[in-house]
Protein backbone atom coordinates (compact mmCIF):
# COMPACT_ATOMS: atom_id res chain seq x y z
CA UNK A 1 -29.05 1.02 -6.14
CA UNK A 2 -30.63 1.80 -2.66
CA UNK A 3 -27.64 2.73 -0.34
CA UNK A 4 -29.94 2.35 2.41
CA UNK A 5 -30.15 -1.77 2.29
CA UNK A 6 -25.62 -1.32 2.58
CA UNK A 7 -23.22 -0.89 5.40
CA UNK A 8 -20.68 0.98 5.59
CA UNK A 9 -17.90 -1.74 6.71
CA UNK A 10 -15.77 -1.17 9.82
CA UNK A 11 -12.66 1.18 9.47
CA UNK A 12 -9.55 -0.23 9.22
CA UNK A 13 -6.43 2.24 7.54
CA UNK A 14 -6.44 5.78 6.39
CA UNK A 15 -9.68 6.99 5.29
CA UNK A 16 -10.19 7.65 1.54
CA UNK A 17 -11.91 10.69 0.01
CA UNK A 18 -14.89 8.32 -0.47
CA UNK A 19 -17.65 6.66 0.89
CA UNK A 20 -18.22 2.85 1.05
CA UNK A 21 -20.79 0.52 1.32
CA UNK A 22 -21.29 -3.07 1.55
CA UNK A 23 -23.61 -5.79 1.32
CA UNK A 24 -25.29 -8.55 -0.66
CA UNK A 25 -22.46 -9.04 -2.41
CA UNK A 26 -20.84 -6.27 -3.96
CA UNK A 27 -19.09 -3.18 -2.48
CA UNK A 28 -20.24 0.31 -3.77
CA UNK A 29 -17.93 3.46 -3.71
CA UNK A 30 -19.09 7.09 -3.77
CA UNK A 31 -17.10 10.04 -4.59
CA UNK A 32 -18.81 13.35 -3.87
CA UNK A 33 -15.37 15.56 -4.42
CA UNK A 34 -12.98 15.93 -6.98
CA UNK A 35 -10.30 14.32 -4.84
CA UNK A 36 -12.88 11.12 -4.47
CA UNK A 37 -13.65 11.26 -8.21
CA UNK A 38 -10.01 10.97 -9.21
CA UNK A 39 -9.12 8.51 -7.32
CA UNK A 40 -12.11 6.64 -8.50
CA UNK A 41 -10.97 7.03 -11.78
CA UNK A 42 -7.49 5.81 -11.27
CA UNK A 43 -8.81 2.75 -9.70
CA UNK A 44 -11.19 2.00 -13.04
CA UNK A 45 -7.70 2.67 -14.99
CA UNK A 46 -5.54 0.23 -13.23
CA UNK A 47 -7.97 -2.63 -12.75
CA UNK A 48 -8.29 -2.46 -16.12
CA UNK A 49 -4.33 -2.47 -16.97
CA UNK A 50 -4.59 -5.43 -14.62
CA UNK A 51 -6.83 -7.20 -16.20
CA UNK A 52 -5.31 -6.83 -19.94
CA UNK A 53 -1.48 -7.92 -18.51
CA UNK A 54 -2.76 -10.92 -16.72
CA UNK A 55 -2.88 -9.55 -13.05
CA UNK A 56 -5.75 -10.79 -10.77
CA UNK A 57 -7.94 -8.36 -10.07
CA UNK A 58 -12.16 -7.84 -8.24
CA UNK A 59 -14.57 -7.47 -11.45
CA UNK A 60 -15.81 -3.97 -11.70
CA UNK A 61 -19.85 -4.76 -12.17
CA UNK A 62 -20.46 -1.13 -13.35
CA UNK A 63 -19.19 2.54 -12.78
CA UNK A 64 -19.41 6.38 -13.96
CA UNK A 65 -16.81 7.25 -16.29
CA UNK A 66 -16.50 10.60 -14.49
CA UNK A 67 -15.92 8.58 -11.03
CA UNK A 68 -18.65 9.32 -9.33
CA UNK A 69 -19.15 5.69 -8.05
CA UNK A 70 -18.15 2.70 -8.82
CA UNK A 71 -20.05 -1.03 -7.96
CA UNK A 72 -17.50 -4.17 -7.82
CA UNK A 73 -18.02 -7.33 -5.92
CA UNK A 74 -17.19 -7.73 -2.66
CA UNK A 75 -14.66 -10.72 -1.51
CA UNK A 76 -13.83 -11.15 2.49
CA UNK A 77 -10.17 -12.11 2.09
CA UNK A 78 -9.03 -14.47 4.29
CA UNK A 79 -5.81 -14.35 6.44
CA UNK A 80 -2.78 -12.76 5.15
CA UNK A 81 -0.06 -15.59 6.87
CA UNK A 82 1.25 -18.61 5.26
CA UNK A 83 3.55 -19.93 3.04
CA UNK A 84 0.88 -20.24 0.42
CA UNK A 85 -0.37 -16.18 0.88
CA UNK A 86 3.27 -15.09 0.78
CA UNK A 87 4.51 -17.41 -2.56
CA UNK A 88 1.06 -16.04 -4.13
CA UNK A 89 2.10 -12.56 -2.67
CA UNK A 90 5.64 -12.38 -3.96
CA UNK A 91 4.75 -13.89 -7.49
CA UNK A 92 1.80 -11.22 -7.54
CA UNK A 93 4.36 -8.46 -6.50
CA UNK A 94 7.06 -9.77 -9.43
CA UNK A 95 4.41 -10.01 -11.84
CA UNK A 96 3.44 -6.46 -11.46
CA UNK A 97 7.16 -5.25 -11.94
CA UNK A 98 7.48 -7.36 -14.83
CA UNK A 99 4.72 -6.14 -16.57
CA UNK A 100 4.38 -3.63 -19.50
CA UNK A 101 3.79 0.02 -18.15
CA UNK A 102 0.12 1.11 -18.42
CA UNK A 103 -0.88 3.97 -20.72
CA UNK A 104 -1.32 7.10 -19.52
CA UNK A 105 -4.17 7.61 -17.48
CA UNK A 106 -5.38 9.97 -14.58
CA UNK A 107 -2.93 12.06 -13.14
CA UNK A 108 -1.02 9.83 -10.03
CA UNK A 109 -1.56 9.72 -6.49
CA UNK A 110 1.00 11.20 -4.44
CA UNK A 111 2.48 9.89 -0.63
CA UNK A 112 2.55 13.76 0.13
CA UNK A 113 0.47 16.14 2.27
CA UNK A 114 -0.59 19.95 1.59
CA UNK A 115 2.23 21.96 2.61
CA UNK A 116 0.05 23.97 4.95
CA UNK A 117 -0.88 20.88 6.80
CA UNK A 118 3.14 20.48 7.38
CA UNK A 119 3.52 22.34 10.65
CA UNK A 120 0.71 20.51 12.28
CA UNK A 121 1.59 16.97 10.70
CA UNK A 122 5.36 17.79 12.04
CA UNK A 123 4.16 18.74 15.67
CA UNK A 124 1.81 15.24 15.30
CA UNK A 125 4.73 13.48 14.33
CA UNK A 126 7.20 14.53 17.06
CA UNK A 127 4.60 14.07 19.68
CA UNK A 128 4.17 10.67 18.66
CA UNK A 129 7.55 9.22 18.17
CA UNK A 130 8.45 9.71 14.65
CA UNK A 131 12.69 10.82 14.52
CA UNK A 132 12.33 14.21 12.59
CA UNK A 133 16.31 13.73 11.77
CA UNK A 134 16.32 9.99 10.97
CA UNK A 135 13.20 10.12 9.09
CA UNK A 136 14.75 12.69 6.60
CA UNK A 137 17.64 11.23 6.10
CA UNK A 138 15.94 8.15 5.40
CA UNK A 139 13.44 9.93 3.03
CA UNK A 140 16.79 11.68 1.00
CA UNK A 141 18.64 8.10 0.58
CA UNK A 142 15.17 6.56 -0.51
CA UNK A 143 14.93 9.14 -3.21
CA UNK A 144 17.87 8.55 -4.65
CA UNK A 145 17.31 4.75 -5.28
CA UNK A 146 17.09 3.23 -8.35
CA UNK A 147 13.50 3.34 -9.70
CA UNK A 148 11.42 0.93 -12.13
CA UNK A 149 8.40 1.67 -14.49
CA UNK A 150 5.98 -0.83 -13.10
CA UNK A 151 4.98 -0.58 -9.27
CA UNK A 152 1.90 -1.17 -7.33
CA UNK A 153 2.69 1.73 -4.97
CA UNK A 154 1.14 0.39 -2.14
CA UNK A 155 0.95 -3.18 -1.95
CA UNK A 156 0.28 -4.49 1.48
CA UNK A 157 -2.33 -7.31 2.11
CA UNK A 158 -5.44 -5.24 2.38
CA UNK A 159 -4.69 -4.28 -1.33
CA UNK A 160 -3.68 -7.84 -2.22
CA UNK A 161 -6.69 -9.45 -0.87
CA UNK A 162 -5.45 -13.49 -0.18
CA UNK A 163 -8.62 -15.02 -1.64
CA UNK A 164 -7.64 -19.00 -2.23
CA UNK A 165 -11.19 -20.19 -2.99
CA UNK A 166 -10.95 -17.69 -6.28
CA UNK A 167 -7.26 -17.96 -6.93
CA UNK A 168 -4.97 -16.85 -4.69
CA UNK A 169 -3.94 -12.85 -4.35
CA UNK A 170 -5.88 -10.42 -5.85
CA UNK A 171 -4.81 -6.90 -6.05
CA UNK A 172 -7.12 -3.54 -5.91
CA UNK A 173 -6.12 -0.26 -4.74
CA UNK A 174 -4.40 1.02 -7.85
CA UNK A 175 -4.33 5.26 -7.31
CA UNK A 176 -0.62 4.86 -6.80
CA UNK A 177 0.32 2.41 -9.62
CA UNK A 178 3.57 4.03 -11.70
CA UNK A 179 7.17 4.10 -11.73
CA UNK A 180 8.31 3.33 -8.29
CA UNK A 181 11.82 2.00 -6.31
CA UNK A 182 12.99 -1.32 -7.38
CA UNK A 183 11.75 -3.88 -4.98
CA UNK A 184 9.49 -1.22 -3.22
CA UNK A 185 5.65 -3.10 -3.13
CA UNK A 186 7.76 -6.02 -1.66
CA UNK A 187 9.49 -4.21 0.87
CA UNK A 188 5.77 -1.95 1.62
CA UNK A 189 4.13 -6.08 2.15
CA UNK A 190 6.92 -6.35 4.60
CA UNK A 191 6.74 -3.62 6.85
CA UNK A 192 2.42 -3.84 7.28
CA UNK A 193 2.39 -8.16 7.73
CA UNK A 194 1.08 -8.95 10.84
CA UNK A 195 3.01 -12.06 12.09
CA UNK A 196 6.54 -11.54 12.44
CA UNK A 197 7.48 -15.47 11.13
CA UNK A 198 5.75 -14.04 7.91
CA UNK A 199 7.74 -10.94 8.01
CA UNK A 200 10.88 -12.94 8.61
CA UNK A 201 10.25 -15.63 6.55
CA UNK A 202 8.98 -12.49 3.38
CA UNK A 203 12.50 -10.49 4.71
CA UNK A 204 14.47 -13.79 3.46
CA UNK A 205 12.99 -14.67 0.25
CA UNK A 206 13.50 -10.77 -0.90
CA UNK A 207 17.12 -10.71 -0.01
CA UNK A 208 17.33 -14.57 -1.60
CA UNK A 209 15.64 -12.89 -5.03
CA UNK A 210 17.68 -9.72 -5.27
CA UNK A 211 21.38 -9.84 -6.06
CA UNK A 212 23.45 -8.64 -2.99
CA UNK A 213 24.39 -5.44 -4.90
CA UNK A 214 20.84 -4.31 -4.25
CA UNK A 215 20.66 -5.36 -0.43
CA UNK A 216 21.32 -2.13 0.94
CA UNK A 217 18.31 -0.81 -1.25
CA UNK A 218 16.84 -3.41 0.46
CA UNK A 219 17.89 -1.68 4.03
CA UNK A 220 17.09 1.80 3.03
CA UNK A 221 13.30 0.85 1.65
CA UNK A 222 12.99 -0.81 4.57
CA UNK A 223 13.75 2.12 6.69
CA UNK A 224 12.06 4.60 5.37
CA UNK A 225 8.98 3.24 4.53
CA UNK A 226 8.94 1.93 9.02
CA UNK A 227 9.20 5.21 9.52
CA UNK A 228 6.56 6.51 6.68
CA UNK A 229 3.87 3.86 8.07
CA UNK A 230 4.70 5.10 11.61
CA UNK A 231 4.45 9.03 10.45
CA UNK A 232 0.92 7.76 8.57
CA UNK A 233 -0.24 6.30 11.93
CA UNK A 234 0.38 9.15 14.03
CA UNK A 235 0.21 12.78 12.16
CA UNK A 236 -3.44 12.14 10.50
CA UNK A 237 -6.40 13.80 12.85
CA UNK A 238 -7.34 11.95 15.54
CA UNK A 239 -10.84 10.42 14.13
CA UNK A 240 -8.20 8.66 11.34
CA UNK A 241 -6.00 6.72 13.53
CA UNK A 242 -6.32 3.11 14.17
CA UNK A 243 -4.76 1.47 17.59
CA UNK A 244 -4.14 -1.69 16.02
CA UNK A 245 -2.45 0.27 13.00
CA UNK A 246 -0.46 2.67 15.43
CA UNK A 247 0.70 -0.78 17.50
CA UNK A 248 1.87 -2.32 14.54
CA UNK A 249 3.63 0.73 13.32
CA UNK A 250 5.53 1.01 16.40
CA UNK A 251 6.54 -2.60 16.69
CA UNK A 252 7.77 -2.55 13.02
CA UNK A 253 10.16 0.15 13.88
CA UNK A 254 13.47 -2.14 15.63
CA UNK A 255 12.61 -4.78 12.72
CA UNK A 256 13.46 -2.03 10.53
CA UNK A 257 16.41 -0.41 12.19
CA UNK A 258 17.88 -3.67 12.52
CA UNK A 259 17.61 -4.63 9.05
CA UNK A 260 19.16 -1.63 7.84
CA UNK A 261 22.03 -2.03 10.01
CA UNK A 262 22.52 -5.58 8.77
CA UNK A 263 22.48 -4.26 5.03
CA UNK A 264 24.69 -1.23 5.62
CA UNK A 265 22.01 1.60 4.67
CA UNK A 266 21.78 3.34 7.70
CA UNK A 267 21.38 6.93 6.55
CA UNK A 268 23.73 9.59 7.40
């Protein structure tokens, strides 16, 4: 395929260790480092656990086995608000947890940083808002939470693309799918929604399906992973940032505090 006739689509999130390009159709990614391979890999593995337990997923037209690059068609999701995107959403989400674990695949995707990048990503973080002291603290009590076989890892609605002409929610985006906290890809839709009547009305249902002996799991999640989207907004370089992102990220934050308040996990 000629690269030359695609686009590279605007930037919105972190930037991946790959290239991608868009256009008559389909979306083509292109790894050109190991990083970029793996995660290429990982995403062939878990669209095609997705696939066998039932999950919705965007067909996978062809790809390198190694992860070199992949071809899959290209969907413009429409907008993530609603009653009908969150039900789809939150059944999506449950499905997911309730499914078998996948086999063992790639090695996982990890929410971490090199450690020599720590100083600088600290200093980032402190400059732009981020509570050193509250934001460990949060980080220890979200360790310690009870943890499932079967999460998404980063659910949020530019993974679960809100498609209704095809179906409903469709989920890509799998480098991260693995054990994970109980009632984590809920609480990680939460905290990156853009309306807050969604975020409310998403807040409620997940407190109406848990049992209130897991609320203040609830509270903790939804603490740390504020303050983890706020830390990812802020301590990447410069070229990676996104205002609309960083806005978000900031507004989240009292949503977040006060919810953990509510559901006694404030951290100590």
């Amino acid at each position: 395929m000629d690269l030359q006739v695609l686009e590279s689509p605007p930037f919105a999130g972190p930037r991946r260790p790959v290239r991608r390009f868009v256009g008559g159709g389909v979306v083509v990614e292109v790894a050109e480092t190991e990083p970029g391979r793996l995660r290429l890999r990982r995403e062939l593995w878990g669209r095609q656990w997705a696939r066998q337990v039932g999950i919705p997923t965007v067909p996978v037209l062809a790809s390198d086995p190694d992860g070199t690059w992949v071809v899959a068609e290209w969907w413009r999701p429409g907008a993530p608000a609603g009653p009908e995107f969150l039900d789809d959403a939150v059944a999506t989400a449950l499905r997911v947890a309730g499914s078998p674990p996948p086999p063992p695949g790639p090695p996982p995707a990890q929410w971490t940083s090199p450690r020599r990048a720590a100083p600088l990503r600290l200093a980032r973080g402190v400059l732009g808002g981020v509570p050193t002291r509250l934001w460990l603290a949060a980080r220890r009590a979200a360790a310690g939470l009870p943890r499932v076989p079967v999460t998404h890892g980063d659910f949020y609605h530019r993974n679960a693309l809100w498609c209704p002409e095809r179906g409903g929610v469709h989920v890509v985006d799998w480098e991260y799918l693995g054990a994970g906290p109980r009632h984590g890809d809920l609480v990680r839709l939460w905290t990156l929604l853009p309306h807050r009547t969604d975020r409310d009305a998403l807040r409620d249902r997940i407190l109406a399906l848990s049992p209130a002996s897991e609320h203040r799991e609830i509270g903790v999640l939804a603490l740390y992973l504020a303050l983890r989207l706020l830390g990812e907004n802020v301590k990447g370089a410069r070229a990676d940032r996104h205002r609309a992102d960083l806005n978000h990220a900031r507004a989240i934050q009292p949503e977040a505090r006060e919810l953990a308040r509510t559901l006694d996990a404030w951290p100590t």
